[in-house]
PDB file of N, CA and C in Angstrom:
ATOM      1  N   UNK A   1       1.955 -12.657  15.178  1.00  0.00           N
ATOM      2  CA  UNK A   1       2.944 -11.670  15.547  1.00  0.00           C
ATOM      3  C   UNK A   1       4.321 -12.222  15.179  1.00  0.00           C
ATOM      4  N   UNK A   2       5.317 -11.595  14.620  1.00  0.00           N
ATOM      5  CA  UNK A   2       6.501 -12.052  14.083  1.00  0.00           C
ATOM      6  C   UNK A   2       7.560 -11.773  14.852  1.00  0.00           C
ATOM      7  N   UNK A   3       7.506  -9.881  15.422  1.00  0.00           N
ATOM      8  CA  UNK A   3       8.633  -9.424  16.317  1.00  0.00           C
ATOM      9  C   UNK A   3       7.397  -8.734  17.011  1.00  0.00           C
ATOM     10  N   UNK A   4       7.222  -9.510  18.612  1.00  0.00           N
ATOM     11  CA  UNK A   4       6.495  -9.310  19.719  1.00  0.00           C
ATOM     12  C   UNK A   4       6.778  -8.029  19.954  1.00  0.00           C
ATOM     13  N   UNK A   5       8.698  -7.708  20.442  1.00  0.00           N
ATOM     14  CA  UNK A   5       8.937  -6.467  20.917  1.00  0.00           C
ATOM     15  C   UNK A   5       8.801  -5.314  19.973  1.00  0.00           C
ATOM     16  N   UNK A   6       9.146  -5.633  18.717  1.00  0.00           N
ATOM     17  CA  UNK A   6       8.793  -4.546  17.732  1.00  0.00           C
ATOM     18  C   UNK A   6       7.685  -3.934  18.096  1.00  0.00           C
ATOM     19  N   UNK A   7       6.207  -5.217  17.451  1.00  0.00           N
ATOM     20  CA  UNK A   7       5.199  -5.147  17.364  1.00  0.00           C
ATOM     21  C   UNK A   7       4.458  -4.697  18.827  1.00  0.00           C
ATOM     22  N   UNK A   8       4.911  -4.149  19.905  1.00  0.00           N
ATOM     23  CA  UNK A   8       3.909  -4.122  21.141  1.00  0.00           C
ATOM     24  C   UNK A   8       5.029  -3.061  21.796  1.00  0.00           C
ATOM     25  N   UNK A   9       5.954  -1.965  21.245  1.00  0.00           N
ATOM     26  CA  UNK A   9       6.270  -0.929  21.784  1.00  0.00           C
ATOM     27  C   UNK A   9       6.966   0.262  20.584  1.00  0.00           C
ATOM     28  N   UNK A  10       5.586   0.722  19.321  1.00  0.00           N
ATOM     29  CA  UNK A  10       5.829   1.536  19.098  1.00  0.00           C
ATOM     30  C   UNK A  10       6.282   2.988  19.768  1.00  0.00           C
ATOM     31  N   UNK A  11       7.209   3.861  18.770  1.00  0.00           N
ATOM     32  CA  UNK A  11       7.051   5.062  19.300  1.00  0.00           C
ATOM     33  C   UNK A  11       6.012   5.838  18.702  1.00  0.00           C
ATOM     34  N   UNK A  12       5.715   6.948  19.279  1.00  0.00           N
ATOM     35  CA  UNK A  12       5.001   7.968  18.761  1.00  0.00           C
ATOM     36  C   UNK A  12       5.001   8.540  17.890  1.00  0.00           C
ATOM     37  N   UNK A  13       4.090   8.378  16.456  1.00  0.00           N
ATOM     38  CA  UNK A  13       4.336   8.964  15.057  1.00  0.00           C
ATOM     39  C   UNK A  13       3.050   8.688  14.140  1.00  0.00           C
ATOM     40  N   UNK A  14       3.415   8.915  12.942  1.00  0.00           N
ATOM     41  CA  UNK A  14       2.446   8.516  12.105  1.00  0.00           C
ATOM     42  C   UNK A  14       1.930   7.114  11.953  1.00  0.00           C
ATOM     43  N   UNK A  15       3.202   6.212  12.085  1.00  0.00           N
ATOM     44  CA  UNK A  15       3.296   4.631  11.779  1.00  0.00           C
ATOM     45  C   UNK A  15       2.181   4.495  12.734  1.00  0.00           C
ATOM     46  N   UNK A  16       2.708   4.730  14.112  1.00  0.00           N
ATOM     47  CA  UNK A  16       1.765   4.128  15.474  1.00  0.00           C
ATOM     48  C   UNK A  16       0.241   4.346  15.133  1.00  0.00           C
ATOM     49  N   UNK A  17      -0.379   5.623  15.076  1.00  0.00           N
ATOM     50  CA  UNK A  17      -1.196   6.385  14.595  1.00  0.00           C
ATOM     51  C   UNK A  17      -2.038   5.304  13.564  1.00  0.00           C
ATOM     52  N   UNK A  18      -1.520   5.124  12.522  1.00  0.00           N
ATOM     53  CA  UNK A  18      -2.042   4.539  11.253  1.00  0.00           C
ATOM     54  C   UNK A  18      -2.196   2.578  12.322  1.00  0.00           C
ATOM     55  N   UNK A  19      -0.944   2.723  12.725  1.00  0.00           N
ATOM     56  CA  UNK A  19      -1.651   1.054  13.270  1.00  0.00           C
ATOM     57  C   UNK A  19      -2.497   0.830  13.873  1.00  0.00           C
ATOM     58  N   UNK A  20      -2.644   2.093  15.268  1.00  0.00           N
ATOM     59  CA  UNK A  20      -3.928   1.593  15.899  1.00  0.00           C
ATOM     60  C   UNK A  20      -5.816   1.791  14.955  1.00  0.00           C
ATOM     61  N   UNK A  21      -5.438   2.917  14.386  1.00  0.00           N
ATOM     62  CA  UNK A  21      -6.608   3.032  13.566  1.00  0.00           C
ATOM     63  C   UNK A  21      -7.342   2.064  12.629  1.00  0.00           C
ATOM     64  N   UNK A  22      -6.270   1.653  11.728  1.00  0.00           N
ATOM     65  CA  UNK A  22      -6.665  -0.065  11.391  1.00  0.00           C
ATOM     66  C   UNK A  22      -6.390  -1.106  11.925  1.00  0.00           C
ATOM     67  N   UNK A  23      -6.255  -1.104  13.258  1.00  0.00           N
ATOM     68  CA  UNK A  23      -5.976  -2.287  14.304  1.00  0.00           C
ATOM     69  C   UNK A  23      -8.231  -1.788  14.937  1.00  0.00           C
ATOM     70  N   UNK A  24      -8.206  -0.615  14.789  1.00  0.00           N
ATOM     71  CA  UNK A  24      -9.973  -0.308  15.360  1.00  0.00           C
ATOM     72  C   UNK A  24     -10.507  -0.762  14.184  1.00  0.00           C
ATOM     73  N   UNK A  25     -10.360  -0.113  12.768  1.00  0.00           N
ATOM     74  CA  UNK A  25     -11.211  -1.024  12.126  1.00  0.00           C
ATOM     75  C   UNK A  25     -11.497  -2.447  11.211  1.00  0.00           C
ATOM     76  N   UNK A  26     -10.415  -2.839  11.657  1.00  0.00           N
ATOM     77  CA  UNK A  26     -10.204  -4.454  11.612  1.00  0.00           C
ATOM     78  C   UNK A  26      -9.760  -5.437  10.132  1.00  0.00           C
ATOM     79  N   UNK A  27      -9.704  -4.111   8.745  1.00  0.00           N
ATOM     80  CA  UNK A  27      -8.684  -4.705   7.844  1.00  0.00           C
ATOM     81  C   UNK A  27      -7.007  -5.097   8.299  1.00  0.00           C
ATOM     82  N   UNK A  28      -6.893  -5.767   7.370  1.00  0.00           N
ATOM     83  CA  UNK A  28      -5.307  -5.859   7.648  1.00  0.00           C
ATOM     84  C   UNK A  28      -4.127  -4.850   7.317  1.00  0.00           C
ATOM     85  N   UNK A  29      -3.719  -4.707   7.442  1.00  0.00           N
ATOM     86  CA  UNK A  29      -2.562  -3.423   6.659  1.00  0.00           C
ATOM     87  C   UNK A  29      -1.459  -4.028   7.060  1.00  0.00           C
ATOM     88  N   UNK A  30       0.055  -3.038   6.259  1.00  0.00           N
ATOM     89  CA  UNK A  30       0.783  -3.759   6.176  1.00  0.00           C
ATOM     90  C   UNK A  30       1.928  -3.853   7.011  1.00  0.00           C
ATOM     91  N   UNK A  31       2.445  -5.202   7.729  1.00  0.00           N
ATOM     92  CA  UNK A  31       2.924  -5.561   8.757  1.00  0.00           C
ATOM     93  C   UNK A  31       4.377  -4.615   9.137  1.00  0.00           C
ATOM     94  N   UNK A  32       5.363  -4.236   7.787  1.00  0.00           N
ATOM     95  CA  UNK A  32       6.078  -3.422   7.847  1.00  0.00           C
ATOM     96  C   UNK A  32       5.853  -2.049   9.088  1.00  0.00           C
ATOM     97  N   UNK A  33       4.389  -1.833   8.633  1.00  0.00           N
ATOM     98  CA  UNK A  33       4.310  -0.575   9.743  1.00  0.00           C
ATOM     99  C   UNK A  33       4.697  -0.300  10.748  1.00  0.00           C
ATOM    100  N   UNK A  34       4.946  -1.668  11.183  1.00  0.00           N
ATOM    101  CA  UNK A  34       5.280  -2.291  12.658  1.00  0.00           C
ATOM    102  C   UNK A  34       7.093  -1.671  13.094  1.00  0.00           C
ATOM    103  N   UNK A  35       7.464  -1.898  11.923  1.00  0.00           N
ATOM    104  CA  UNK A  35       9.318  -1.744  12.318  1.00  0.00           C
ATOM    105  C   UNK A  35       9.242  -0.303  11.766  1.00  0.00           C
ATOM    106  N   UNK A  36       8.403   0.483  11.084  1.00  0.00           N
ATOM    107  CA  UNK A  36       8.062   2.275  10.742  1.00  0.00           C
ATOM    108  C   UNK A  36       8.084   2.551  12.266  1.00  0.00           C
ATOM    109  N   UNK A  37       7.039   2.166  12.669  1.00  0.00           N
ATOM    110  CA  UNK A  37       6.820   2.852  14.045  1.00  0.00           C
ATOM    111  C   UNK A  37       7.675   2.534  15.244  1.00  0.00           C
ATOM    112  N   UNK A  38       8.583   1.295  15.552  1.00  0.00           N
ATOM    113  CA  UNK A  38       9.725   1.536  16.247  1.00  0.00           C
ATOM    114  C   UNK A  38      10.884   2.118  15.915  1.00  0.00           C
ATOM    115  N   UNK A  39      11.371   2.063  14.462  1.00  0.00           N
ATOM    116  CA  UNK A  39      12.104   3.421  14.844  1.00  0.00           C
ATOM    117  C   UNK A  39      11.975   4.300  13.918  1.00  0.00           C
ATOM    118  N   UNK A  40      11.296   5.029  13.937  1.00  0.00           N
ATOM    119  CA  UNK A  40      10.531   6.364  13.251  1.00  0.00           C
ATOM    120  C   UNK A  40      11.765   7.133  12.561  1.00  0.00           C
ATOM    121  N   UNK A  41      13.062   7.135  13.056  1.00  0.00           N
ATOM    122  CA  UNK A  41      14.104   8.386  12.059  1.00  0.00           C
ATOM    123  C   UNK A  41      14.990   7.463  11.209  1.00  0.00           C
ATOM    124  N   UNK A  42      14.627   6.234  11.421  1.00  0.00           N
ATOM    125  CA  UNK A  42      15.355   5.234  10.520  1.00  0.00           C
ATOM    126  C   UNK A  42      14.217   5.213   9.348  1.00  0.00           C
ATOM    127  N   UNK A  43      12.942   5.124   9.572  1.00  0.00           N
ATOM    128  CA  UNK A  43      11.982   5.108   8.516  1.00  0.00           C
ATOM    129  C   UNK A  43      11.902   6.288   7.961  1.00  0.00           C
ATOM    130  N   UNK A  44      12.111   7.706   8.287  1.00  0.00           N
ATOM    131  CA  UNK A  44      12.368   8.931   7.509  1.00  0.00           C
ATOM    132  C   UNK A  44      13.157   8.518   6.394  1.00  0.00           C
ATOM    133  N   UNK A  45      14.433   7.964   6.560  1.00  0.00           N
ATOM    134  CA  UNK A  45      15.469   7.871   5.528  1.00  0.00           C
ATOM    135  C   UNK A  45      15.322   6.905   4.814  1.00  0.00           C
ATOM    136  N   UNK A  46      14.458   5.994   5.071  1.00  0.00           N
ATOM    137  CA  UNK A  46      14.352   4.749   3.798  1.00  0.00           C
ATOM    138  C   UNK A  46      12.831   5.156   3.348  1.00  0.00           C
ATOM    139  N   UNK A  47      12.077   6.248   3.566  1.00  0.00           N
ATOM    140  CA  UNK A  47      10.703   6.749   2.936  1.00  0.00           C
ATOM    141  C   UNK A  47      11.741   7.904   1.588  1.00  0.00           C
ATOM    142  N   UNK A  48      12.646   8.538   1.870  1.00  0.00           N
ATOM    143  CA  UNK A  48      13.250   9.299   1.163  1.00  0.00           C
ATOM    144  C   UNK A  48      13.546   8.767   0.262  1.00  0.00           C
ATOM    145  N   UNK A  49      14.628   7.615   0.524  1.00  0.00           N
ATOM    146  CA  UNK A  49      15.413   6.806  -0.529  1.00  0.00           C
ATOM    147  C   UNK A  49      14.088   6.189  -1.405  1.00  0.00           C
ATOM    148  N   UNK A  50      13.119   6.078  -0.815  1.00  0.00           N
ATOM    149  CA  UNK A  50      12.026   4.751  -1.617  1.00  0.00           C
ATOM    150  C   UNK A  50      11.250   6.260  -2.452  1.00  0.00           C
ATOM    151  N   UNK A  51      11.195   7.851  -2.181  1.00  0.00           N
ATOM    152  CA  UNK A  51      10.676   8.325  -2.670  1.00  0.00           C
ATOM    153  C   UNK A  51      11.653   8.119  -4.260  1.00  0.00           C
ATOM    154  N   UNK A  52      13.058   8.983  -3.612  1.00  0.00           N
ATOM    155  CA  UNK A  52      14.290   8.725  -4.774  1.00  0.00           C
ATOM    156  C   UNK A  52      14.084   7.929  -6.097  1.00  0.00           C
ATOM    157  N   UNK A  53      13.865   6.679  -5.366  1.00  0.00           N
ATOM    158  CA  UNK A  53      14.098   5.592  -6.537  1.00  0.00           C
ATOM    159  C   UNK A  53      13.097   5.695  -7.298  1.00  0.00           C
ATOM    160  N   UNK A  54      11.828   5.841  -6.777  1.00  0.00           N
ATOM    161  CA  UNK A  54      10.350   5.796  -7.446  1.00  0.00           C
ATOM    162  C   UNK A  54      10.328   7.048  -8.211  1.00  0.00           C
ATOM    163  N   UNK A  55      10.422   7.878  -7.692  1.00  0.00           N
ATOM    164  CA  UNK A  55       9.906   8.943  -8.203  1.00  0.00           C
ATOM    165  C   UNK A  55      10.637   9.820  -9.267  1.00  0.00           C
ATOM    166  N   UNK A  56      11.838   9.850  -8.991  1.00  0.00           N
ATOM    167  CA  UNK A  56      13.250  11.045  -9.057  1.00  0.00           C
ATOM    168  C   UNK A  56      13.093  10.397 -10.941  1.00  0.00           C
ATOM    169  N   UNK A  57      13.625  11.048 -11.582  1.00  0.00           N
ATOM    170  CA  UNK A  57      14.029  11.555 -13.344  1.00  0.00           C
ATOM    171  C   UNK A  57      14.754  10.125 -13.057  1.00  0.00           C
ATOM    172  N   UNK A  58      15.026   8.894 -14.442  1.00  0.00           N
ATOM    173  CA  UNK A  58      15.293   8.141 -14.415  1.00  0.00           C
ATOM    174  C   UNK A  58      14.742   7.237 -15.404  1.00  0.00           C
ATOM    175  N   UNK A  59      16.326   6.127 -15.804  1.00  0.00           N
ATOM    176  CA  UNK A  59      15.680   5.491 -17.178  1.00  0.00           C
ATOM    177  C   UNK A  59      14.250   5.022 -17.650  1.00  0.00           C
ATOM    178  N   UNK A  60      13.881   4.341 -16.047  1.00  0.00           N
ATOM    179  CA  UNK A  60      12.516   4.016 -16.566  1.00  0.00           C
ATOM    180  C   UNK A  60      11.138   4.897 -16.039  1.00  0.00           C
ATOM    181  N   UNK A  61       9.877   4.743 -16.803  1.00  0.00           N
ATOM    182  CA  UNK A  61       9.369   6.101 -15.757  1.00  0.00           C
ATOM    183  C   UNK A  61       8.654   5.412 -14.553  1.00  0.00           C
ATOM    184  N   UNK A  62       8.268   6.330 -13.754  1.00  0.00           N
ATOM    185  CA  UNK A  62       7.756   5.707 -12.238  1.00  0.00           C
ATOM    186  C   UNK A  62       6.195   5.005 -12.471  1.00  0.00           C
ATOM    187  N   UNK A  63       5.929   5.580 -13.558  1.00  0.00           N
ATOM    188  CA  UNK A  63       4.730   3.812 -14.042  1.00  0.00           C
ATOM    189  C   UNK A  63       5.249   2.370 -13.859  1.00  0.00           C
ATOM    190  N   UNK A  64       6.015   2.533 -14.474  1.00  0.00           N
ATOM    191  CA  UNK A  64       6.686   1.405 -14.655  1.00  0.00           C
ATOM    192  C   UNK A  64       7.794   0.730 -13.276  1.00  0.00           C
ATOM    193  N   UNK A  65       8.501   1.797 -13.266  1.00  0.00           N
ATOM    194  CA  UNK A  65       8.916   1.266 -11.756  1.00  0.00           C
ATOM    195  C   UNK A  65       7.801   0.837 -10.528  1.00  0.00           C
ATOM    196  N   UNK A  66       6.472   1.381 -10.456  1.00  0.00           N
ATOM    197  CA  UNK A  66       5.511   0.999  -9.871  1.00  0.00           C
ATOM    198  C   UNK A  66       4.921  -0.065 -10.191  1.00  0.00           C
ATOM    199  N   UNK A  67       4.900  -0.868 -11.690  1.00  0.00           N
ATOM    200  CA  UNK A  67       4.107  -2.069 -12.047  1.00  0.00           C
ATOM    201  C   UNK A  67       5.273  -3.083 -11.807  1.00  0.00           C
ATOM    202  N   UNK A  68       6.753  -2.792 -11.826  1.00  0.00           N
ATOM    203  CA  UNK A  68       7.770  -3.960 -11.464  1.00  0.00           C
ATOM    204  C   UNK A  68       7.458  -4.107  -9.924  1.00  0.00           C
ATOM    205  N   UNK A  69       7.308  -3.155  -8.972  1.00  0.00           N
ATOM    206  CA  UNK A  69       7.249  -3.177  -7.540  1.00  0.00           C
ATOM    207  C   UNK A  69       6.118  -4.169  -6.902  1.00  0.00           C
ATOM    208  N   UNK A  70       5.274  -3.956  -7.674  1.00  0.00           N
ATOM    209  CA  UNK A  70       3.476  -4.482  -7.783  1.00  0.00           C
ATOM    210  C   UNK A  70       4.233  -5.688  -8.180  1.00  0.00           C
ATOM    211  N   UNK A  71       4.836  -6.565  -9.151  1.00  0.00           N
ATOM    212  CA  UNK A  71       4.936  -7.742  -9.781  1.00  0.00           C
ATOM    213  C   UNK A  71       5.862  -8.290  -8.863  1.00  0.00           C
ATOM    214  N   UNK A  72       6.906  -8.105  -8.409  1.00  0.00           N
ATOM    215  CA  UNK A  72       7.649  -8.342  -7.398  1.00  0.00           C
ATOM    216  C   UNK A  72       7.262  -8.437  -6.178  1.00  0.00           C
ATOM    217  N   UNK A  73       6.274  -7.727  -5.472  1.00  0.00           N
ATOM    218  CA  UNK A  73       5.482  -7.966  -4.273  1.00  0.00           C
ATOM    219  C   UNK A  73       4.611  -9.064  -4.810  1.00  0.00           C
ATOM    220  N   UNK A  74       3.555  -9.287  -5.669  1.00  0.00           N
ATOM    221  CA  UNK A  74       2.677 -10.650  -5.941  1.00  0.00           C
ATOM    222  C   UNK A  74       3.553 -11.870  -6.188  1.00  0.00           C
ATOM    223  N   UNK A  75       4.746 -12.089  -6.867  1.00  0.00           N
ATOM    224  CA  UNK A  75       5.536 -13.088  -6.684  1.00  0.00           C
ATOM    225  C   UNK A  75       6.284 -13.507  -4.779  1.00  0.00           C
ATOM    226  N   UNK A  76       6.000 -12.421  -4.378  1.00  0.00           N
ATOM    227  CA  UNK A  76       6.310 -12.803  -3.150  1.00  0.00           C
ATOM    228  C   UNK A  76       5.681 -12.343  -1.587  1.00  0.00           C
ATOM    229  N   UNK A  77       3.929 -12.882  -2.605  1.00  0.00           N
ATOM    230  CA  UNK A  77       2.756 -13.020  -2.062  1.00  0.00           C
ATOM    231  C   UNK A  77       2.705 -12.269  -0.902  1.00  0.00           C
ATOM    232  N   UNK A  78       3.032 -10.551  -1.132  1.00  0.00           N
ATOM    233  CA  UNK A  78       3.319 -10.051  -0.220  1.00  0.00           C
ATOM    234  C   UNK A  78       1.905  -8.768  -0.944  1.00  0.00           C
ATOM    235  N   UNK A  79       0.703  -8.367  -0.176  1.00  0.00           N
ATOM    236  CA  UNK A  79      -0.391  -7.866  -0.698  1.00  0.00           C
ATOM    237  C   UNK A  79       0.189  -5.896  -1.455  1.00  0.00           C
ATOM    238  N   UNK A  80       1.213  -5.880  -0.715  1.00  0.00           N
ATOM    239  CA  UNK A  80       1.715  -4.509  -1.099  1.00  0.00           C
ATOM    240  C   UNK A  80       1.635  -3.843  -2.865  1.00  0.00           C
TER     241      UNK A  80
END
């Protein structure tokens, strides 16, 4: 456990939802979920912005912005 209070007083949402379900079936998922589900309208606006960047018309296409994201998470042995 990293942030106890984070991690042991979600609010009510999807995040919470998705944690306890793979907290029942016993893969790991990813720890972020943890600060999604305490504060749920702060994670609305950085799911937007992360749609933005990924997705939205832009120099490079979202293949590619997806295989830098992927290469950047394995350099920092982070499973995402």
């Amino acid at each position: 456990m990293f942030l106890p209070d984070v991690e042991n007083n979600p609010q009510p949402g999807p995040y919470a939802d998705m944690i306890r379900m793979m907290k029942s079936a016993g893969p790991e998922y990813p720890q972020i979920w943890h600060l999604f589900a305490f504060k749920p309208d702060a994670t609305a606006h950085l799911a937007k912005f992360t749609q933005e960047i990924m997705r939205e018309p832009g120099p490079l296409t979202p293949g590619l912005r997806e295989l830098i994201a992927a290469y950047t998470s394995s350099k920092n042995d982070c499973p995402f």
